[in-house]
PDB file of N, CA and C in Angstrom:
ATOM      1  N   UNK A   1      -7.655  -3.650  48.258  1.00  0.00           N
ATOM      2  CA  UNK A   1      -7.625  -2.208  48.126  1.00  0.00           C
ATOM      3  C   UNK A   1      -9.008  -1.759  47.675  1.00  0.00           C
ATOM      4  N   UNK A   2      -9.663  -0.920  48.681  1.00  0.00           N
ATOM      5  CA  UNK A   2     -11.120  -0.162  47.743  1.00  0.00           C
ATOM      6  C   UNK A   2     -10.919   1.144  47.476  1.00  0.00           C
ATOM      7  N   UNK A   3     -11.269   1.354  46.350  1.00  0.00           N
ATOM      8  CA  UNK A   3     -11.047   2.412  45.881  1.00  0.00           C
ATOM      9  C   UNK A   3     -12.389   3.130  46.184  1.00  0.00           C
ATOM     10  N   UNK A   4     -12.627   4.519  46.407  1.00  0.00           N
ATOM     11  CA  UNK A   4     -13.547   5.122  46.412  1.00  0.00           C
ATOM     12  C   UNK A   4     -14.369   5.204  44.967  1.00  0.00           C
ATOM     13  N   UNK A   5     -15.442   5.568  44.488  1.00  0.00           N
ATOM     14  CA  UNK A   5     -16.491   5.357  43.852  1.00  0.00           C
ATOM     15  C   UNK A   5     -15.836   6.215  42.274  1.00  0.00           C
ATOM     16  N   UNK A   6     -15.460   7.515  42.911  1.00  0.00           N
ATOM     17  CA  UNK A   6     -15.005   8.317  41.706  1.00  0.00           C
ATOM     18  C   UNK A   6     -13.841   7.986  41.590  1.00  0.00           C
ATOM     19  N   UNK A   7     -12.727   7.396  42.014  1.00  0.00           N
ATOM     20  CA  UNK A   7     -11.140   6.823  41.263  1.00  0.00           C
ATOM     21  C   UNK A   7     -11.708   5.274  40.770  1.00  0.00           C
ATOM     22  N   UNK A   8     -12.884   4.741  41.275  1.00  0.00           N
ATOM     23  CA  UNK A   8     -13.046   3.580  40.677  1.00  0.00           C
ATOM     24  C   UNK A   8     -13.523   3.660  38.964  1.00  0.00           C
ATOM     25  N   UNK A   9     -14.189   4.965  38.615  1.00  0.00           N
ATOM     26  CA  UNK A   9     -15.006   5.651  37.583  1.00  0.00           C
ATOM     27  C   UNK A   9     -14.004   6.631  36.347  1.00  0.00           C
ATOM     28  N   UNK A  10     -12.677   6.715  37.476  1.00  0.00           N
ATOM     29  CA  UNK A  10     -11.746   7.765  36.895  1.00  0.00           C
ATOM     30  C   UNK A  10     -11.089   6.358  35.857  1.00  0.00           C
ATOM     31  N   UNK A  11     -10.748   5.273  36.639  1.00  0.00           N
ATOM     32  CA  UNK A  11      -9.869   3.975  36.370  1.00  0.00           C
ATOM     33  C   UNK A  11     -10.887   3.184  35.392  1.00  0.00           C
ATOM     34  N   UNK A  12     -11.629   3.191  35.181  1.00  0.00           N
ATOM     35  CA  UNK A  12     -12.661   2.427  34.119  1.00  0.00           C
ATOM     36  C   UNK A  12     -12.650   3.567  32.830  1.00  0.00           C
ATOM     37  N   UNK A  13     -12.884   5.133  32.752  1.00  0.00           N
ATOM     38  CA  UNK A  13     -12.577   5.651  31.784  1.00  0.00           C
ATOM     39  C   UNK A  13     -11.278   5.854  31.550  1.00  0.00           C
ATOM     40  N   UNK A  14     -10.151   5.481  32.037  1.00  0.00           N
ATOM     41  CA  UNK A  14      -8.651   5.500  31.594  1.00  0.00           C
ATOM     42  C   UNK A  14      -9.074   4.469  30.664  1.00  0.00           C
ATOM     43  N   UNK A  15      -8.952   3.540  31.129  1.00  0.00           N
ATOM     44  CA  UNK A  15      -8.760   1.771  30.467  1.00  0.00           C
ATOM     45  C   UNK A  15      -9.748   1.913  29.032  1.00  0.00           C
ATOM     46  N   UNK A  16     -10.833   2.559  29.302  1.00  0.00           N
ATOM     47  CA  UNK A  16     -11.378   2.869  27.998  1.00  0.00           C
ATOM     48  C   UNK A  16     -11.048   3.501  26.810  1.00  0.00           C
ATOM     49  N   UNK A  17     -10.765   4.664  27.608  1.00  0.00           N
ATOM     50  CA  UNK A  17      -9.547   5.656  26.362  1.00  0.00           C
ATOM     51  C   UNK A  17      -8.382   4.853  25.950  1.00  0.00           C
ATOM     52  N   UNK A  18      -7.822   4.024  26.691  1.00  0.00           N
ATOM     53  CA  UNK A  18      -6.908   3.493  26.324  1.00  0.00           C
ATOM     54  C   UNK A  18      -7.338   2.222  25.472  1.00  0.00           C
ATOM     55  N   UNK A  19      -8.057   2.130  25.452  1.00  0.00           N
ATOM     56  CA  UNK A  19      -8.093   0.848  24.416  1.00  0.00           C
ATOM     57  C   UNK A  19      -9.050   1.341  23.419  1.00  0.00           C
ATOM     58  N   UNK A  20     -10.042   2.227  23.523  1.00  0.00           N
ATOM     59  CA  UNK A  20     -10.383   3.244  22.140  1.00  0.00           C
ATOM     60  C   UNK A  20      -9.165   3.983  21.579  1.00  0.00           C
ATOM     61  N   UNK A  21      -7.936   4.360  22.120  1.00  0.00           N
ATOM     62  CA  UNK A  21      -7.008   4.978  21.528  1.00  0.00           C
ATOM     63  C   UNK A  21      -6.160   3.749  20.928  1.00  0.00           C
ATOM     64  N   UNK A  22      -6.071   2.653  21.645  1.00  0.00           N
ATOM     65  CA  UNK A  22      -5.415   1.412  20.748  1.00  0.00           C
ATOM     66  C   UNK A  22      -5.765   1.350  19.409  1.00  0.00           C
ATOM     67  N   UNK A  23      -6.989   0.966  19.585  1.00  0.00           N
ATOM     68  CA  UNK A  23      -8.066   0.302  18.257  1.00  0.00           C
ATOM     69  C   UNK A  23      -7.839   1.386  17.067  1.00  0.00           C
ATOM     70  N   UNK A  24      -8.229   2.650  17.264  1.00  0.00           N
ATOM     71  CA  UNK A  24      -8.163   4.158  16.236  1.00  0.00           C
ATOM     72  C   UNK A  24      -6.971   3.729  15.624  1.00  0.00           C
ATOM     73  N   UNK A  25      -5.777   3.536  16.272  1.00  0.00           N
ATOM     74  CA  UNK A  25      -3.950   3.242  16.058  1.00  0.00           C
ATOM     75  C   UNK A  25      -4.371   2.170  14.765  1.00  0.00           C
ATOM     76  N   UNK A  26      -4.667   0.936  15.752  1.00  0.00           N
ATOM     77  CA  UNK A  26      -4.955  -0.132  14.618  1.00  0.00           C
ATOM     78  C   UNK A  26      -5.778   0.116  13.348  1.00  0.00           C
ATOM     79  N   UNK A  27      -6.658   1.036  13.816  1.00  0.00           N
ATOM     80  CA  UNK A  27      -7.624   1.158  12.034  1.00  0.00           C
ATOM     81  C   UNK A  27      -6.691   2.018  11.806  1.00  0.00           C
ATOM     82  N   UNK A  28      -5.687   2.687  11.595  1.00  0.00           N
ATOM     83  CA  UNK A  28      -5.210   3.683  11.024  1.00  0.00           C
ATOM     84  C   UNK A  28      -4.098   2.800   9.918  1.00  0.00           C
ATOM     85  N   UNK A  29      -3.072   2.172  11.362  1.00  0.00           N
ATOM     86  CA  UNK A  29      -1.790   1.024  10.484  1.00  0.00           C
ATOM     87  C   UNK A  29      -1.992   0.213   9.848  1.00  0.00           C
ATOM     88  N   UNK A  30      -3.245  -0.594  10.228  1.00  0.00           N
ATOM     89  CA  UNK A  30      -3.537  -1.222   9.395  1.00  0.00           C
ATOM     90  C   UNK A  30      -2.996  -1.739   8.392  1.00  0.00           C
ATOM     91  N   UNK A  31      -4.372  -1.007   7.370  1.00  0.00           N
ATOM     92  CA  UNK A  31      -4.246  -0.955   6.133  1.00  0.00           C
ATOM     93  C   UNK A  31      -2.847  -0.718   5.288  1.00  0.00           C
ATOM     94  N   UNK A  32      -2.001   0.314   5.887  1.00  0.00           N
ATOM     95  CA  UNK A  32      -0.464   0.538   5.522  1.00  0.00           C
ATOM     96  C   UNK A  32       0.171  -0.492   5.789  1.00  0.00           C
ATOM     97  N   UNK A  33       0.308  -1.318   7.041  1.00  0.00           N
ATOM     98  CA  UNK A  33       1.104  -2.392   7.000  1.00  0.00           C
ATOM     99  C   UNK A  33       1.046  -3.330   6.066  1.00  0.00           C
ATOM    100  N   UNK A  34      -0.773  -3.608   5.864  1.00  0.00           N
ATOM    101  CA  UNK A  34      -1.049  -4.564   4.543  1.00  0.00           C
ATOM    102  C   UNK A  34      -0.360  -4.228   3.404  1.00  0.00           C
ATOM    103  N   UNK A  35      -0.365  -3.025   3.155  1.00  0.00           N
ATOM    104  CA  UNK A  35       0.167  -2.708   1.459  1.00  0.00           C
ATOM    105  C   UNK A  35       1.577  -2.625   1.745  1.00  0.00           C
ATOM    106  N   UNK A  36       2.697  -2.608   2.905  1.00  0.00           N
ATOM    107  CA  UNK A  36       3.536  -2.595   2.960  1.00  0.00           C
ATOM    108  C   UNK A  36       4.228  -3.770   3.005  1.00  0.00           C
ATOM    109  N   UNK A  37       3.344  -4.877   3.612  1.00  0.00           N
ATOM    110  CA  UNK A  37       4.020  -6.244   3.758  1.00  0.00           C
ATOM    111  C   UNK A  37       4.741  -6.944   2.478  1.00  0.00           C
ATOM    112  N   UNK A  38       4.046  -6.691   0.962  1.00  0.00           N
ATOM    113  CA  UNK A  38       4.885  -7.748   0.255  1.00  0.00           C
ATOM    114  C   UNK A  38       6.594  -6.965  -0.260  1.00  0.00           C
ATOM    115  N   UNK A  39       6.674  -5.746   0.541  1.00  0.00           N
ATOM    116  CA  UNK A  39       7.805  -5.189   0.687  1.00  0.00           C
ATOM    117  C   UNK A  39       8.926  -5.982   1.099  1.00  0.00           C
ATOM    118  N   UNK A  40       8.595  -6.664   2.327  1.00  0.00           N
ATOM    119  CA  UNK A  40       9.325  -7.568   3.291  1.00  0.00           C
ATOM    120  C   UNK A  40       9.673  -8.222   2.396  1.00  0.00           C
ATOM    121  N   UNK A  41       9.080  -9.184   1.235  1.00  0.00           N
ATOM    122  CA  UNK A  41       9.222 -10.326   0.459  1.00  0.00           C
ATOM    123  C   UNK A  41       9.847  -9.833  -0.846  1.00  0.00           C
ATOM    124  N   UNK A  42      10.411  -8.626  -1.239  1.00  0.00           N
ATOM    125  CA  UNK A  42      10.889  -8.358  -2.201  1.00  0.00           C
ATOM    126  C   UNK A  42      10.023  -7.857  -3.596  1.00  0.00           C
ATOM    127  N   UNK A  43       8.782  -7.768  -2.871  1.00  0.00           N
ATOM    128  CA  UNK A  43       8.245  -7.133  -3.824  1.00  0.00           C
ATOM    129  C   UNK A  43       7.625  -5.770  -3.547  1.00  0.00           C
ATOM    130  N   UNK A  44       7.895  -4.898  -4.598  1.00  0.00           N
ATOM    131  CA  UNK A  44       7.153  -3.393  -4.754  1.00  0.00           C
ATOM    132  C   UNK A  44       5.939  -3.542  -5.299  1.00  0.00           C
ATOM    133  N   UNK A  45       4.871  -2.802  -4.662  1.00  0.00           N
ATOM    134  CA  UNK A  45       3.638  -2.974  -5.584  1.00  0.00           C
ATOM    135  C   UNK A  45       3.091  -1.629  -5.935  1.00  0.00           C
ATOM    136  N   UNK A  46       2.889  -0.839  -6.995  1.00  0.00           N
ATOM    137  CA  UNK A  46       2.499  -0.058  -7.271  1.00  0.00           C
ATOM    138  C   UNK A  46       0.878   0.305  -8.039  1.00  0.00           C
ATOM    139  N   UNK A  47       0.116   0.842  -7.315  1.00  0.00           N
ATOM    140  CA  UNK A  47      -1.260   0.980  -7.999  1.00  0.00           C
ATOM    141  C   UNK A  47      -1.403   1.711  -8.997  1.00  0.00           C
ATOM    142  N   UNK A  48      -2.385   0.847 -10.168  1.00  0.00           N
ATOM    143  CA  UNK A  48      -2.937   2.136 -10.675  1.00  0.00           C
ATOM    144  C   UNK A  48      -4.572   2.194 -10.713  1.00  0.00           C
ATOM    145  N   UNK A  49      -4.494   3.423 -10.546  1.00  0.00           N
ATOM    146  CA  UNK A  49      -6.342   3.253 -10.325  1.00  0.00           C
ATOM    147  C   UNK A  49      -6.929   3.905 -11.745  1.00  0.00           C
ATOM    148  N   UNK A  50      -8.161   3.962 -11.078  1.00  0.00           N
ATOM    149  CA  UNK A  50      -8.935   3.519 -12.733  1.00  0.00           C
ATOM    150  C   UNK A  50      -8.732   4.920 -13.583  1.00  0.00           C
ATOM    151  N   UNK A  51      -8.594   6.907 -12.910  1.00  0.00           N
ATOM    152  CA  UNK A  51      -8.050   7.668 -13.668  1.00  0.00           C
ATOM    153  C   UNK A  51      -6.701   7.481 -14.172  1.00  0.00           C
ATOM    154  N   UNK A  52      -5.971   6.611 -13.616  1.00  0.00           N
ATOM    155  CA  UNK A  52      -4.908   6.049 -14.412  1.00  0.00           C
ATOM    156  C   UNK A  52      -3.805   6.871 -13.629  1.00  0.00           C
ATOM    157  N   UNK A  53      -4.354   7.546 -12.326  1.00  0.00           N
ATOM    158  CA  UNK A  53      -3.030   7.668 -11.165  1.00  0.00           C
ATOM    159  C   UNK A  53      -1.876   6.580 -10.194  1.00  0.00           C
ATOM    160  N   UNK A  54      -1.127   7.186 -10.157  1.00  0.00           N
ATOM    161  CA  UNK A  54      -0.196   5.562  -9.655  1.00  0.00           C
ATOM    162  C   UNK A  54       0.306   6.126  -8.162  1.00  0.00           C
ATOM    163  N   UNK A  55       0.082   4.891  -7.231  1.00  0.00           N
ATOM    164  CA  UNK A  55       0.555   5.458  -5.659  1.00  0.00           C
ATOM    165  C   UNK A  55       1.769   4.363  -5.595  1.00  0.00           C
ATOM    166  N   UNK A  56       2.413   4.563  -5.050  1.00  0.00           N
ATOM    167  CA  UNK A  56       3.561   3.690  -4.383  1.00  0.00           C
ATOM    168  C   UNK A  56       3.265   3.534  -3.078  1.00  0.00           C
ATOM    169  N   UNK A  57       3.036   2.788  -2.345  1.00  0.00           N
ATOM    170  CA  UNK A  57       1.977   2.054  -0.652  1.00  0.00           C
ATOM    171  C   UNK A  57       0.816   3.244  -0.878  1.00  0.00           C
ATOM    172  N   UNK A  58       1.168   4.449  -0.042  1.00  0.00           N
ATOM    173  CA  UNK A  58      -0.108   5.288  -0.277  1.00  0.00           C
ATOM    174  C   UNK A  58       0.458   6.671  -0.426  1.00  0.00           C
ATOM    175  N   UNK A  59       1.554   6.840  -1.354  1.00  0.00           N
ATOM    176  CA  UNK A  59       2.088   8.141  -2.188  1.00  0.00           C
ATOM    177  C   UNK A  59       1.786   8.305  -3.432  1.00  0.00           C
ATOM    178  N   UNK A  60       1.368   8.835  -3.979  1.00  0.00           N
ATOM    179  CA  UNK A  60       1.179   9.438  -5.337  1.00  0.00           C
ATOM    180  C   UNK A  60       2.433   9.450  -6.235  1.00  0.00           C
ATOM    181  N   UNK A  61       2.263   8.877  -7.126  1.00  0.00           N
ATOM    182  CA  UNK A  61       3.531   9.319  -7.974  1.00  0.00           C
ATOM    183  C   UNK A  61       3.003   9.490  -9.124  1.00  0.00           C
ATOM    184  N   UNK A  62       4.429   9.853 -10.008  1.00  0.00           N
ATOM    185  CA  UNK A  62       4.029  11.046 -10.976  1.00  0.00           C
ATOM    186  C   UNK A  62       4.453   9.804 -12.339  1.00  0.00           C
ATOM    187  N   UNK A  63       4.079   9.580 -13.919  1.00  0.00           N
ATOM    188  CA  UNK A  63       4.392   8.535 -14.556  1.00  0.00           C
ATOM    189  C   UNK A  63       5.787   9.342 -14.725  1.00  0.00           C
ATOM    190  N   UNK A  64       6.404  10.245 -14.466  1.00  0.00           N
ATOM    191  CA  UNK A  64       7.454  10.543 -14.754  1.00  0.00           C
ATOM    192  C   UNK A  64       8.630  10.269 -14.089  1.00  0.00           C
ATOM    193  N   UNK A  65       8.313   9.742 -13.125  1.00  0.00           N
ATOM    194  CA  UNK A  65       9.273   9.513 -11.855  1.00  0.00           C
ATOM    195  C   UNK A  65       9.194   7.804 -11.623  1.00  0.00           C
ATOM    196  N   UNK A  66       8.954   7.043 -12.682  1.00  0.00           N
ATOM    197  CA  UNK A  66       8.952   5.732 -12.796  1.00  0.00           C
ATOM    198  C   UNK A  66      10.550   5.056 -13.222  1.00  0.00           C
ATOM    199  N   UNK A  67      10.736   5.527 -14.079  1.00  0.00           N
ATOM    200  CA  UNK A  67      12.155   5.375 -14.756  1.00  0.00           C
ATOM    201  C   UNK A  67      13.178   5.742 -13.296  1.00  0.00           C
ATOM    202  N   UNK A  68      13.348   6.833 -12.958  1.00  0.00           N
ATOM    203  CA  UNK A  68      14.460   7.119 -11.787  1.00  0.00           C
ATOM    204  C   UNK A  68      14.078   5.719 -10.415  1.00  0.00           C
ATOM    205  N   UNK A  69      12.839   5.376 -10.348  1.00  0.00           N
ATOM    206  CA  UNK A  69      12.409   4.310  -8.838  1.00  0.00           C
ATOM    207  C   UNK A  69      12.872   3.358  -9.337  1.00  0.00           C
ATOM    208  N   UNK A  70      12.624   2.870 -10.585  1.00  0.00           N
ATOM    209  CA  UNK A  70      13.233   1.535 -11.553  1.00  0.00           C
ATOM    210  C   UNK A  70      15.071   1.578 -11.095  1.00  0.00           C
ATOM    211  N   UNK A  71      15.625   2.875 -11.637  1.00  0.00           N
ATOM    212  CA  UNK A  71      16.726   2.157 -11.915  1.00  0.00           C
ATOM    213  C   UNK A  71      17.444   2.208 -10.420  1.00  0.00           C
ATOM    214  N   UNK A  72      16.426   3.231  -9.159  1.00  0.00           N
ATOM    215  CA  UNK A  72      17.266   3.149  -7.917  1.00  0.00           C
ATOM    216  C   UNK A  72      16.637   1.595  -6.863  1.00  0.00           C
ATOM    217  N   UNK A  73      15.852   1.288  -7.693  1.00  0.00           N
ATOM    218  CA  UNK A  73      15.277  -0.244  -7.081  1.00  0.00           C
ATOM    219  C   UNK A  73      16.424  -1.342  -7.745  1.00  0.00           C
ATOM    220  N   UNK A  74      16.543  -1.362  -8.877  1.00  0.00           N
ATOM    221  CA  UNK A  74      17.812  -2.232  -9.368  1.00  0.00           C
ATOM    222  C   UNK A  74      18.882  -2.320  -8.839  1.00  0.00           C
ATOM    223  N   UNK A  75      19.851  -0.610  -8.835  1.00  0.00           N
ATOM    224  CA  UNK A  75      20.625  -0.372  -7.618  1.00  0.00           C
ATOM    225  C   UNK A  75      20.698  -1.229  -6.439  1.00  0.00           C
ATOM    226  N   UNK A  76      19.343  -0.566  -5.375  1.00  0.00           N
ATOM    227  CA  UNK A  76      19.352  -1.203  -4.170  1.00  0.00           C
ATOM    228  C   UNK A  76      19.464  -3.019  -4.151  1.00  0.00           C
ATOM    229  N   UNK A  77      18.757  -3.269  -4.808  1.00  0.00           N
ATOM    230  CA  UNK A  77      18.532  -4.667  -4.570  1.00  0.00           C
ATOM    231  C   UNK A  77      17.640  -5.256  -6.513  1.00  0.00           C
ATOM    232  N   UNK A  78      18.855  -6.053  -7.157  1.00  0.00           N
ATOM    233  CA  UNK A  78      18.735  -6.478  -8.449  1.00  0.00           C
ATOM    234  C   UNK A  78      17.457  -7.468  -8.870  1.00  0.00           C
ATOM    235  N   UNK A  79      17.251  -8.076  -7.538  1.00  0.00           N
ATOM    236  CA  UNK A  79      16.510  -8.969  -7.065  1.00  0.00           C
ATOM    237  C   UNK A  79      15.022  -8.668  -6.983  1.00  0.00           C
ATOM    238  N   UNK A  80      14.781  -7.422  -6.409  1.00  0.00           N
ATOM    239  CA  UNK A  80      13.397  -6.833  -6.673  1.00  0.00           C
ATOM    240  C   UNK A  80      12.836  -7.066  -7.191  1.00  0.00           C
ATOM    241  N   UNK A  81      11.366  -7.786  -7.070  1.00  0.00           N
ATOM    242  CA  UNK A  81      10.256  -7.710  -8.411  1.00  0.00           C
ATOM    243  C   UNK A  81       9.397  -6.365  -8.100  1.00  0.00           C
ATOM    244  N   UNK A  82       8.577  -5.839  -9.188  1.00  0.00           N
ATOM    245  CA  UNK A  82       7.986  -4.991  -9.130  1.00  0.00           C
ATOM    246  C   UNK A  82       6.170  -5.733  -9.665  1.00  0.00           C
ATOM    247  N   UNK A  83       5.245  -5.219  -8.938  1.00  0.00           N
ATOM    248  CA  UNK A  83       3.947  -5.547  -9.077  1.00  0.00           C
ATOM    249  C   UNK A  83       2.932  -4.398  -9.443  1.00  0.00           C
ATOM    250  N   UNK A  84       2.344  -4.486 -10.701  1.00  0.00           N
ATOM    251  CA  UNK A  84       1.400  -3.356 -11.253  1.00  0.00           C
ATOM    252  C   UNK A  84       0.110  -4.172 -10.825  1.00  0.00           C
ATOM    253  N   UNK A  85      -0.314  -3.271  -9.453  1.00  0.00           N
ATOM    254  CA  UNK A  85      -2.004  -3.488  -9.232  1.00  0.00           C
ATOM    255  C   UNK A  85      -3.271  -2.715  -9.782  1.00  0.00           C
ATOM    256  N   UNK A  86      -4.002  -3.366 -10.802  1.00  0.00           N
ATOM    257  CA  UNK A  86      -4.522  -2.339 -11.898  1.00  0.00           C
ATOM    258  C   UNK A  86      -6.090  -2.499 -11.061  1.00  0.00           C
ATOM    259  N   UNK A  87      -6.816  -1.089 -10.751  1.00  0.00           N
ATOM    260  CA  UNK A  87      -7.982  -1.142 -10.174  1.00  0.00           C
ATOM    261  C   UNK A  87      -8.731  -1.570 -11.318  1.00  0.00           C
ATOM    262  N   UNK A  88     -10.205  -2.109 -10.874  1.00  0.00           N
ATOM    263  CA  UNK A  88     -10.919  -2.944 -11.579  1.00  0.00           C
ATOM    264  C   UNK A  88     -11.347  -1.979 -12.917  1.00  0.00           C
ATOM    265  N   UNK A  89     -12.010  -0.847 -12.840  1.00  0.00           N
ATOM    266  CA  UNK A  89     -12.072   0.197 -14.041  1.00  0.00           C
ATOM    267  C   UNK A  89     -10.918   0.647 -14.703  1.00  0.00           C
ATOM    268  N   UNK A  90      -9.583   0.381 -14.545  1.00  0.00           N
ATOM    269  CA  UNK A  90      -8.643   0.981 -15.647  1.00  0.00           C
ATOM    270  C   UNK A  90      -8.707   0.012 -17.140  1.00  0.00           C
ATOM    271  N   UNK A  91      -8.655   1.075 -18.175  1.00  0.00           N
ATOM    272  CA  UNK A  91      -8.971   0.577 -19.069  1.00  0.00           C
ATOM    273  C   UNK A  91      -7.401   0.117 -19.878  1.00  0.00           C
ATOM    274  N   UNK A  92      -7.621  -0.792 -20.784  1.00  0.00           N
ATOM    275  CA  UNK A  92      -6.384  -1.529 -20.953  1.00  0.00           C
ATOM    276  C   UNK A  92      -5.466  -0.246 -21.680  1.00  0.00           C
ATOM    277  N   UNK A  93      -5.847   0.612 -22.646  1.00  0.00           N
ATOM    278  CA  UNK A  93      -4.771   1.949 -22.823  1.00  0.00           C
ATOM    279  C   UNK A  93      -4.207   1.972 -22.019  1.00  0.00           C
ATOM    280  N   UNK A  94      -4.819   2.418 -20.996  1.00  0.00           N
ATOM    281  CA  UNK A  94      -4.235   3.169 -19.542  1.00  0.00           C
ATOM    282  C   UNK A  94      -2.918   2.221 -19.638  1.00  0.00           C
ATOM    283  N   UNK A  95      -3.058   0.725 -19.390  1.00  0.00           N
ATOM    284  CA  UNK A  95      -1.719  -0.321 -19.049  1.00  0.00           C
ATOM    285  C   UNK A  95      -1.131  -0.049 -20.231  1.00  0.00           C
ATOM    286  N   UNK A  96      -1.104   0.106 -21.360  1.00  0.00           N
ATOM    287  CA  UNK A  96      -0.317  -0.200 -22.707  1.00  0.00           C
ATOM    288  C   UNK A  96      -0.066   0.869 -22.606  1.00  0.00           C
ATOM    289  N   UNK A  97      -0.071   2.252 -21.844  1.00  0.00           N
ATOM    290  CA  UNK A  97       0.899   3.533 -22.339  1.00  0.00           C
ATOM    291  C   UNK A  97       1.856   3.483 -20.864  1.00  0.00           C
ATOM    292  N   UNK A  98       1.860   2.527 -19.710  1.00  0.00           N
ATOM    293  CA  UNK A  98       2.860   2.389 -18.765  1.00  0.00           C
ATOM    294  C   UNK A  98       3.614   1.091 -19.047  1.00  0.00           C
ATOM    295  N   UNK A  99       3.500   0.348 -20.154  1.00  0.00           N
ATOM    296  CA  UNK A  99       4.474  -0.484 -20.306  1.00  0.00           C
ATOM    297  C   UNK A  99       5.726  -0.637 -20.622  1.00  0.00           C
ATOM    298  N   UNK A 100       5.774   0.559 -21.862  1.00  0.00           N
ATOM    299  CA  UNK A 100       7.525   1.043 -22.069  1.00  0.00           C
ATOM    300  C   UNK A 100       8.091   1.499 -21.079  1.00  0.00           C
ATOM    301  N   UNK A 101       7.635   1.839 -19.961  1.00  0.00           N
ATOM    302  CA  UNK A 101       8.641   2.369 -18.724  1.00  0.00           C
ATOM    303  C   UNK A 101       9.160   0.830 -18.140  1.00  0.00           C
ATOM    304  N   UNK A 102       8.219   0.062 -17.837  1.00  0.00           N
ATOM    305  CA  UNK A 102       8.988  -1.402 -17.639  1.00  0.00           C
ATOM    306  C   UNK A 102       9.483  -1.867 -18.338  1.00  0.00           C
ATOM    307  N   UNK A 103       9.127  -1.738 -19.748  1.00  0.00           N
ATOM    308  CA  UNK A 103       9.957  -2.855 -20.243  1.00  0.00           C
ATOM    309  C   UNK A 103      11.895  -2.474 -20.205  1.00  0.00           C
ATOM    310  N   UNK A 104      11.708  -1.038 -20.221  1.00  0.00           N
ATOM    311  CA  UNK A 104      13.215  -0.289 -20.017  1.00  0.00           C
ATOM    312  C   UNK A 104      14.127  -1.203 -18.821  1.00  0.00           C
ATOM    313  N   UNK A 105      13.233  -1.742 -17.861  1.00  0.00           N
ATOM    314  CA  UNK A 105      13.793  -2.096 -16.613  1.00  0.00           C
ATOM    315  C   UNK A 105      14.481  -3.826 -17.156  1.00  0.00           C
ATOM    316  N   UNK A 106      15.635  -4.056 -16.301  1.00  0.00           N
ATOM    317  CA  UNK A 106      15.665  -4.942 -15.520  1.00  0.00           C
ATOM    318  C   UNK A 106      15.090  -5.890 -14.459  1.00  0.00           C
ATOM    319  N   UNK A 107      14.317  -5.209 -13.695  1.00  0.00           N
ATOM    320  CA  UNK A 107      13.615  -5.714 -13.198  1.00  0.00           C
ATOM    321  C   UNK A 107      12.285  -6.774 -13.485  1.00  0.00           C
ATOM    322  N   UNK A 108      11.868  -7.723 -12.558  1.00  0.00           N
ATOM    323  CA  UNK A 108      11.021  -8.727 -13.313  1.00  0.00           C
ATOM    324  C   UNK A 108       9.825  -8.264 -12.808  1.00  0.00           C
ATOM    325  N   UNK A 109       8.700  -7.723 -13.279  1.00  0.00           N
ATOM    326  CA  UNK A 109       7.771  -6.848 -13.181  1.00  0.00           C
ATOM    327  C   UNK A 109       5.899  -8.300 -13.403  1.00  0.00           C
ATOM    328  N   UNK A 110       5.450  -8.176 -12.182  1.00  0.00           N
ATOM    329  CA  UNK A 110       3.970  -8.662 -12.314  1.00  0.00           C
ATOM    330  C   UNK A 110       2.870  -8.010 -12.708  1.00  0.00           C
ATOM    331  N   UNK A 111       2.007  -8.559 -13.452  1.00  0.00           N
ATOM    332  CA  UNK A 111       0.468  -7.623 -13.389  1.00  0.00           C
ATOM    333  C   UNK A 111      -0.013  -8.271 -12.523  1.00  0.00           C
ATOM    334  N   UNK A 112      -0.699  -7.538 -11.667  1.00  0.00           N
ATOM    335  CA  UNK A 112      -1.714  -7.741 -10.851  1.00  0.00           C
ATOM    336  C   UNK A 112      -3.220  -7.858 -11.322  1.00  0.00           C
ATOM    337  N   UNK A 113      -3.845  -8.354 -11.963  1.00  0.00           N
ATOM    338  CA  UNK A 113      -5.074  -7.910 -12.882  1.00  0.00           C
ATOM    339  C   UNK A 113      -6.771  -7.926 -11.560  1.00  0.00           C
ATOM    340  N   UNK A 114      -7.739  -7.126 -11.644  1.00  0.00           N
ATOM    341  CA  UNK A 114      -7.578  -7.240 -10.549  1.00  0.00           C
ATOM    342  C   UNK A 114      -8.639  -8.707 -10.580  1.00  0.00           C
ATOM    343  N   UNK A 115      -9.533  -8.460  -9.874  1.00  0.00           N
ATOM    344  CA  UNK A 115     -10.680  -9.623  -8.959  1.00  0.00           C
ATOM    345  C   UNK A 115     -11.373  -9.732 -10.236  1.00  0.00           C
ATOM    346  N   UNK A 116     -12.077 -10.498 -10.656  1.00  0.00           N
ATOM    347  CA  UNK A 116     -13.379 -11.386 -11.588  1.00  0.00           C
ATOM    348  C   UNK A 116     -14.536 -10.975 -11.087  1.00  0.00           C
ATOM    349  N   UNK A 117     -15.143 -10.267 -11.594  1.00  0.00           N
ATOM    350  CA  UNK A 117     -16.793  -9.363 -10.652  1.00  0.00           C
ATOM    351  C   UNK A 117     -17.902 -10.719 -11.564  1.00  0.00           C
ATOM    352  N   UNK A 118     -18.534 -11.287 -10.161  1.00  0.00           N
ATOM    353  CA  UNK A 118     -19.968 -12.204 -10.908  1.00  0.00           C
ATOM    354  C   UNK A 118     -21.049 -10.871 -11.111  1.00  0.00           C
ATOM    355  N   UNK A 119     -21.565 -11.500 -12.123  1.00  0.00           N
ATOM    356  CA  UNK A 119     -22.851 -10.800 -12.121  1.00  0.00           C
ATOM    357  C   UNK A 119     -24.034 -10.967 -11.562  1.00  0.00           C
TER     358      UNK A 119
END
């Protein structure tokens, strides 16, 4: 089959868009699938970053709305661990004024502490 010059030109920028529109997809999910995966395995991981805000994958939550996720994670599944990923600048206050909300829990709760920076 020959295609004329301009459907040969039309068919090379399809295939392009289409696989520049793949790739965009992939940098987008990415990263969400990563923070979503140790979901699969029973674990929740919740950030806190160094102003001492907390996301659940990549939602914001409020320290007030910790206690209600605790006791509807127990609910769902007793089994749940929960994982505190602390960005490298949060200062240890910051962790010692979110600890009485876990310790309230049932749940078996990890620190995440983060990476060891060389100098």
């Amino acid at each position: 089959m020959n295609l004329p010059l301009a459907q040969r030109r039309a068919l090379g920028c399809s295939v392009v868009s289409f696989c520049l529109t793949l790739g965009a997809t992939a940098v987008l999910l990415l990263p969400q699938w990563r923070q979503q995966r140790p979901a699969t395995e029973g674990v929740i991981v919740i950030h806190l970053a160094a102003d001492g805000g907390l996301r659940l994958w990549n939602q914001p939550i409020e320290r007030s709305m910790i206690p209600a996720l605790l006791a509807r994670l127990n609910r769902l599944d007793p089994d749940t661990r929960l994982r505190l990923s602390l960005a490298p600048q949060v200062s240890w206050g910051v962790v010692q004024d979110l600890i009485p909300f876990f310790d309230s829990s049932s749940l078996d709760v990890d620190l995440q502490l983060p990476a060891a920076t060389r100098s």
